[in-house]
N, C-alpha and C. Protein backbone atom coordinates (compact mmCIF):
# COMPACT_ATOMS: atom_id res chain seq x y z
N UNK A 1 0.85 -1.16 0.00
CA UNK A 1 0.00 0.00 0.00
C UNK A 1 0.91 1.24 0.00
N UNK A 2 0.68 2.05 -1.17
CA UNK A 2 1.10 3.24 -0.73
C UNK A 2 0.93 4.46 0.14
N UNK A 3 1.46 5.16 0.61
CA UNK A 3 1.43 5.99 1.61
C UNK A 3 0.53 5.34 2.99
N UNK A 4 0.40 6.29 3.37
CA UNK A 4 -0.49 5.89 5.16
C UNK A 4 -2.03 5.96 5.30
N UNK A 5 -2.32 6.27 4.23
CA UNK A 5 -3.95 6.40 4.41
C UNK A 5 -4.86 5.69 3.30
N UNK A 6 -5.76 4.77 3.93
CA UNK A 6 -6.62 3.97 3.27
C UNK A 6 -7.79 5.02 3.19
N UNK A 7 -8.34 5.04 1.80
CA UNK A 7 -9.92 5.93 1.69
C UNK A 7 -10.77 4.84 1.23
N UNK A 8 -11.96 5.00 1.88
CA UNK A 8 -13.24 4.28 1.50
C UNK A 8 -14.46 5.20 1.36
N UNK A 9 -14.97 4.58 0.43
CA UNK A 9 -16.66 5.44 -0.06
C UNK A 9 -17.60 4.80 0.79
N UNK A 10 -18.53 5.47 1.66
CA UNK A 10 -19.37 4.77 2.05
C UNK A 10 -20.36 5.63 1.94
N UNK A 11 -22.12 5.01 1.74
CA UNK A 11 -23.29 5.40 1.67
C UNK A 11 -23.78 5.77 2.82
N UNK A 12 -24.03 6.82 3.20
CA UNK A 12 -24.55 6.81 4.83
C UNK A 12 -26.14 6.92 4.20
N UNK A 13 -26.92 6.09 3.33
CA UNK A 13 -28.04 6.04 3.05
C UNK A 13 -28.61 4.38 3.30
N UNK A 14 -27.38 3.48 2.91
CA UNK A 14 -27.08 2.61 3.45
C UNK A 14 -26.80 1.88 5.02
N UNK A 15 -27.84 0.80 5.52
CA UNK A 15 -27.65 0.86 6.98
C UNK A 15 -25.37 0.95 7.07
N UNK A 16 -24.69 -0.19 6.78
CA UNK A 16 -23.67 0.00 6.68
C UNK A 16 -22.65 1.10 6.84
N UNK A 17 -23.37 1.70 5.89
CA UNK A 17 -22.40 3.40 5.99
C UNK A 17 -22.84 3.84 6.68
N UNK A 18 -23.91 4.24 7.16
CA UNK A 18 -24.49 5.12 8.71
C UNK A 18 -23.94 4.63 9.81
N UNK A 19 -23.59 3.01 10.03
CA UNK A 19 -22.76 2.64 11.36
C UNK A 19 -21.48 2.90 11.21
N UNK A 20 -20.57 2.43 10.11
CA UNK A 20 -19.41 3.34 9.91
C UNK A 20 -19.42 4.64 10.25
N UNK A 21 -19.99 5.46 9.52
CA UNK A 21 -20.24 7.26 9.73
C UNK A 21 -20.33 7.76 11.34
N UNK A 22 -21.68 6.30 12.01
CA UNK A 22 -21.63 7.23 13.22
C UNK A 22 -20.38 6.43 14.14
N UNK A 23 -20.12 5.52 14.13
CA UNK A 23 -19.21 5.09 15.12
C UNK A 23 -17.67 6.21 15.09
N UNK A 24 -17.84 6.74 13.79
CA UNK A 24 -17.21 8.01 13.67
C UNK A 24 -16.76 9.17 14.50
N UNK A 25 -18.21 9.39 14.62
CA UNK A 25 -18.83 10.47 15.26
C UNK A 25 -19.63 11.36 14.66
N UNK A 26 -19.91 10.83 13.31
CA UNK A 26 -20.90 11.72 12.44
C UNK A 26 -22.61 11.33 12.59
N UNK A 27 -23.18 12.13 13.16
CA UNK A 27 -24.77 11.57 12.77
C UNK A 27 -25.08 11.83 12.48
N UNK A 28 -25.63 10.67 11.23
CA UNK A 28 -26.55 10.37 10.18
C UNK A 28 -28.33 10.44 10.96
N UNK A 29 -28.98 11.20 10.36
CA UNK A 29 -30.21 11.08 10.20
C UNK A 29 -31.02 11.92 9.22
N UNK A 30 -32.05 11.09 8.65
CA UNK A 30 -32.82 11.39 7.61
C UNK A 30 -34.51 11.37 8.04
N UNK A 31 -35.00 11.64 6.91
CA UNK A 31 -36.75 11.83 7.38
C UNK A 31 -37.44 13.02 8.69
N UNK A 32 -38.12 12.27 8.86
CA UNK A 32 -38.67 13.81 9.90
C UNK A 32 -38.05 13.81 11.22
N UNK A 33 -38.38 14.16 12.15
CA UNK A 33 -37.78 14.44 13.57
C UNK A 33 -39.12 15.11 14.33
N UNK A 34 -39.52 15.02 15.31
CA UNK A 34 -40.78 15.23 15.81
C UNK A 34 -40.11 14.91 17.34
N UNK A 35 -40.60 16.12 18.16
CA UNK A 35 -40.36 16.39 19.45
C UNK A 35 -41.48 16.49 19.95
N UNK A 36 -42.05 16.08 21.54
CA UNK A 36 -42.56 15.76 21.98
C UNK A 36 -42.73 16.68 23.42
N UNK A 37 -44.10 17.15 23.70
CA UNK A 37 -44.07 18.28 25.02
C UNK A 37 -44.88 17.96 26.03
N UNK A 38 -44.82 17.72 27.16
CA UNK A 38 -46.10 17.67 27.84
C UNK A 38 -45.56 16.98 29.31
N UNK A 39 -46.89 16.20 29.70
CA UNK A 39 -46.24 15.52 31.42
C UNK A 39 -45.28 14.34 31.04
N UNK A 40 -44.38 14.28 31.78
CA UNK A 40 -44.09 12.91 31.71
C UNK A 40 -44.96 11.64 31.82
N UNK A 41 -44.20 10.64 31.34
CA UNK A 41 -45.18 9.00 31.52
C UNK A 41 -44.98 8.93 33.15
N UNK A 42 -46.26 7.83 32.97
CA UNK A 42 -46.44 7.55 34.69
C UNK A 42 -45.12 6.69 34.80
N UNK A 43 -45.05 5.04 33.72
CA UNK A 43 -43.96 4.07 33.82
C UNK A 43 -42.96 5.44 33.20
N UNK A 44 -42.55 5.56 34.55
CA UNK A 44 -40.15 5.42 33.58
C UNK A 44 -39.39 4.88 33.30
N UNK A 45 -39.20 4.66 32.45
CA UNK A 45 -38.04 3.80 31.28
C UNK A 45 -39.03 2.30 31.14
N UNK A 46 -40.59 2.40 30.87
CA UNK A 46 -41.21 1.37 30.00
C UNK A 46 -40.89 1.67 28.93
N UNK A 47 -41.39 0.48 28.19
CA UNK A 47 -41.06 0.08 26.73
C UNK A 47 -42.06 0.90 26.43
N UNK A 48 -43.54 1.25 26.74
CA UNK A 48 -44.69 1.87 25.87
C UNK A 48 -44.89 3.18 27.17
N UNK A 49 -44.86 4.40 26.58
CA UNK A 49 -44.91 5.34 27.33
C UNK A 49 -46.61 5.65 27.67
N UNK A 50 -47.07 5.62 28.85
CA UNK A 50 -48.19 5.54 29.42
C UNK A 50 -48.52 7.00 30.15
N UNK A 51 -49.78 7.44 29.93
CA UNK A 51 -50.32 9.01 30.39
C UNK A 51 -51.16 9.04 31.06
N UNK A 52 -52.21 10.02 31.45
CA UNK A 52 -53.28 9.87 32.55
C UNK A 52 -54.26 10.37 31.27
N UNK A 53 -55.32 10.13 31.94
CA UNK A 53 -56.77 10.66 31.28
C UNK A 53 -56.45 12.43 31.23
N UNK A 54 -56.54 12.95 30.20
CA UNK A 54 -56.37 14.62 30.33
C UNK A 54 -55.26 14.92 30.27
N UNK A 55 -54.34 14.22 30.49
CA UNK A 55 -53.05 15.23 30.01
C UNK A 55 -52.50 15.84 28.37
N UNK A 56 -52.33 16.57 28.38
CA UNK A 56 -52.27 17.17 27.15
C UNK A 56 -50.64 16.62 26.33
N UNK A 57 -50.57 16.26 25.45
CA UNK A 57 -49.37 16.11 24.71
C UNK A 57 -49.18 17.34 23.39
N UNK A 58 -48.42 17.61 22.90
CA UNK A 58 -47.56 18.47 21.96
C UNK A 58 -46.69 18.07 21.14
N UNK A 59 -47.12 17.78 19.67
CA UNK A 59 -46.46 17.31 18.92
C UNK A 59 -45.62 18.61 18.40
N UNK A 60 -44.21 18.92 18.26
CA UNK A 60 -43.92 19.53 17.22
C UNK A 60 -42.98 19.13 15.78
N UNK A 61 -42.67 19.31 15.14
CA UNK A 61 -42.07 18.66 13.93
C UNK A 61 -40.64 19.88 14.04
N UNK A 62 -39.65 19.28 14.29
CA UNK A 62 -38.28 19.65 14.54
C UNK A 62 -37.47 19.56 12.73
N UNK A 63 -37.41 18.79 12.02
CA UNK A 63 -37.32 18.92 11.02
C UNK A 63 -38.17 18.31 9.43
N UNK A 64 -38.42 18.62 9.05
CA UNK A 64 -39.47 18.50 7.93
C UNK A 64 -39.21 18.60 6.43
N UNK A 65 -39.34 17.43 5.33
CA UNK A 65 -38.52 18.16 4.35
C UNK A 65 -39.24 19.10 3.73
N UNK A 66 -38.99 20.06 3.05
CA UNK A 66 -39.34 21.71 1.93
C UNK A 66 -40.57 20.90 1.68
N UNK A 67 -41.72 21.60 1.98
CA UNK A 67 -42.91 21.35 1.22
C UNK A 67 -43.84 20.12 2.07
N UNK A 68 -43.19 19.55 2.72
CA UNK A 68 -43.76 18.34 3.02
C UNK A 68 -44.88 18.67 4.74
N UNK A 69 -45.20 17.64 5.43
CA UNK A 69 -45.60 17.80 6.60
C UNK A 69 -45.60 16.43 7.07
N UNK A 70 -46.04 17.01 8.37
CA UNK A 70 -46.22 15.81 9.61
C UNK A 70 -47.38 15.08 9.79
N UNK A 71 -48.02 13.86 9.41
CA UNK A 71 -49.62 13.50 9.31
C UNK A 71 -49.61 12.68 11.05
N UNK A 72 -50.71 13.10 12.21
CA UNK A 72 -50.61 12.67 13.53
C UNK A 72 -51.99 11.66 13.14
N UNK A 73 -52.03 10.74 13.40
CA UNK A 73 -53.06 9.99 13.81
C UNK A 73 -53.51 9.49 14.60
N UNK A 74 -54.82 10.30 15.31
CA UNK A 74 -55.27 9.27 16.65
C UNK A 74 -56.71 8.91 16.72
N UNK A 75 -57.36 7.78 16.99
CA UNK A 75 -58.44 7.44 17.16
C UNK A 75 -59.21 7.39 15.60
N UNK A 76 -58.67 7.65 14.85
CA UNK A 76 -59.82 7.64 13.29
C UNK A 76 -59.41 9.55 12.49
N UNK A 77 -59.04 10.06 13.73
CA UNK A 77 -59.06 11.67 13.12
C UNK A 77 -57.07 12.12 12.85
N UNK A 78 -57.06 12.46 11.69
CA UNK A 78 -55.44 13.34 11.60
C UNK A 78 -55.39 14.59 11.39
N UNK A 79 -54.00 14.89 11.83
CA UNK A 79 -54.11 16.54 12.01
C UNK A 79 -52.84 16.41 11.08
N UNK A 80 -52.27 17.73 10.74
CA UNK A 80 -51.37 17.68 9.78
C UNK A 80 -50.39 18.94 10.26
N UNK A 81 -48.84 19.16 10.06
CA UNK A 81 -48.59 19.85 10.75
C UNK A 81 -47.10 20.48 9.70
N UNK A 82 -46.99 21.34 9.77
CA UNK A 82 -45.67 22.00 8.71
C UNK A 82 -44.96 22.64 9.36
N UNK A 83 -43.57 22.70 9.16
CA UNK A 83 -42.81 23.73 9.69
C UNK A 83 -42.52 23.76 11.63
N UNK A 84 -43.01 25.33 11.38
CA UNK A 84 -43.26 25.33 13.01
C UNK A 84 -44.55 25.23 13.54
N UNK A 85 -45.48 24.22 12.95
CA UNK A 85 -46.63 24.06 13.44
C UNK A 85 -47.00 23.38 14.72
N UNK A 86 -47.70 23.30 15.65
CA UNK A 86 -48.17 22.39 16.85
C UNK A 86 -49.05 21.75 16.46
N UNK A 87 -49.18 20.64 17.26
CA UNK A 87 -50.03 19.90 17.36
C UNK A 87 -50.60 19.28 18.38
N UNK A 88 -52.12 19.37 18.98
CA UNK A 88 -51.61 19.21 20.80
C UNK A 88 -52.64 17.94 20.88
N UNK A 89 -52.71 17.60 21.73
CA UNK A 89 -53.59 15.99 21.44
C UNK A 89 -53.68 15.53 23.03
N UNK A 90 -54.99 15.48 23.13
CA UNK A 90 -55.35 15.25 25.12
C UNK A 90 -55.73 14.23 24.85
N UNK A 91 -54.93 12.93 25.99
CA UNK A 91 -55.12 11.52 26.19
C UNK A 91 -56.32 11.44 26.61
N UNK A 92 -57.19 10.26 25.85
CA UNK A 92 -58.51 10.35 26.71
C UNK A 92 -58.88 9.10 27.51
């Protein structure tokens, strides 16, 4: 091999190249991102996050691609959400 440095191409679109990339220290992420506001769950650190009757949750959409939105679905009804839109949704 010449000189001291090996180069490789990798896809970080590819699961492969995203574990390469991040074991890096680069993180890879794609698609939406959606943050979450409200009480905490009753269980901490369950597998399925659990609420009371009435507490209010807050969807917001943290990144979104150009043009696109966030579709929430609960019970039969969706709300739709762009940008810096909210979305608030009381457990019933």
């Amino acid at each position: 091999m010449d000189g001291g440095l090996r180069c490789f191409e990798v896809d970080p679109q590819e699961l492969d190249g995203a574990r390469a990339l991040n074991k890096l220290g680069f993180g890879v992420r794609f698609g939406v991102s959606v943050r979450f506001a409200g009480a905490p769950s009753v269980e901490v650190g369950g597998a399925t996050r659990t609420f009371l009757v009435g507490d209010a949750r807050v969807f917001a959409p943290l990144r979104v691609p150009e043009g696109g939105e966030v579709v929430f679905g609960v019970d039969g009804q969706t709300s739709a959400a762009r940008g810096a839109e909210l979305v608030r949704v009381t457990v019933r």
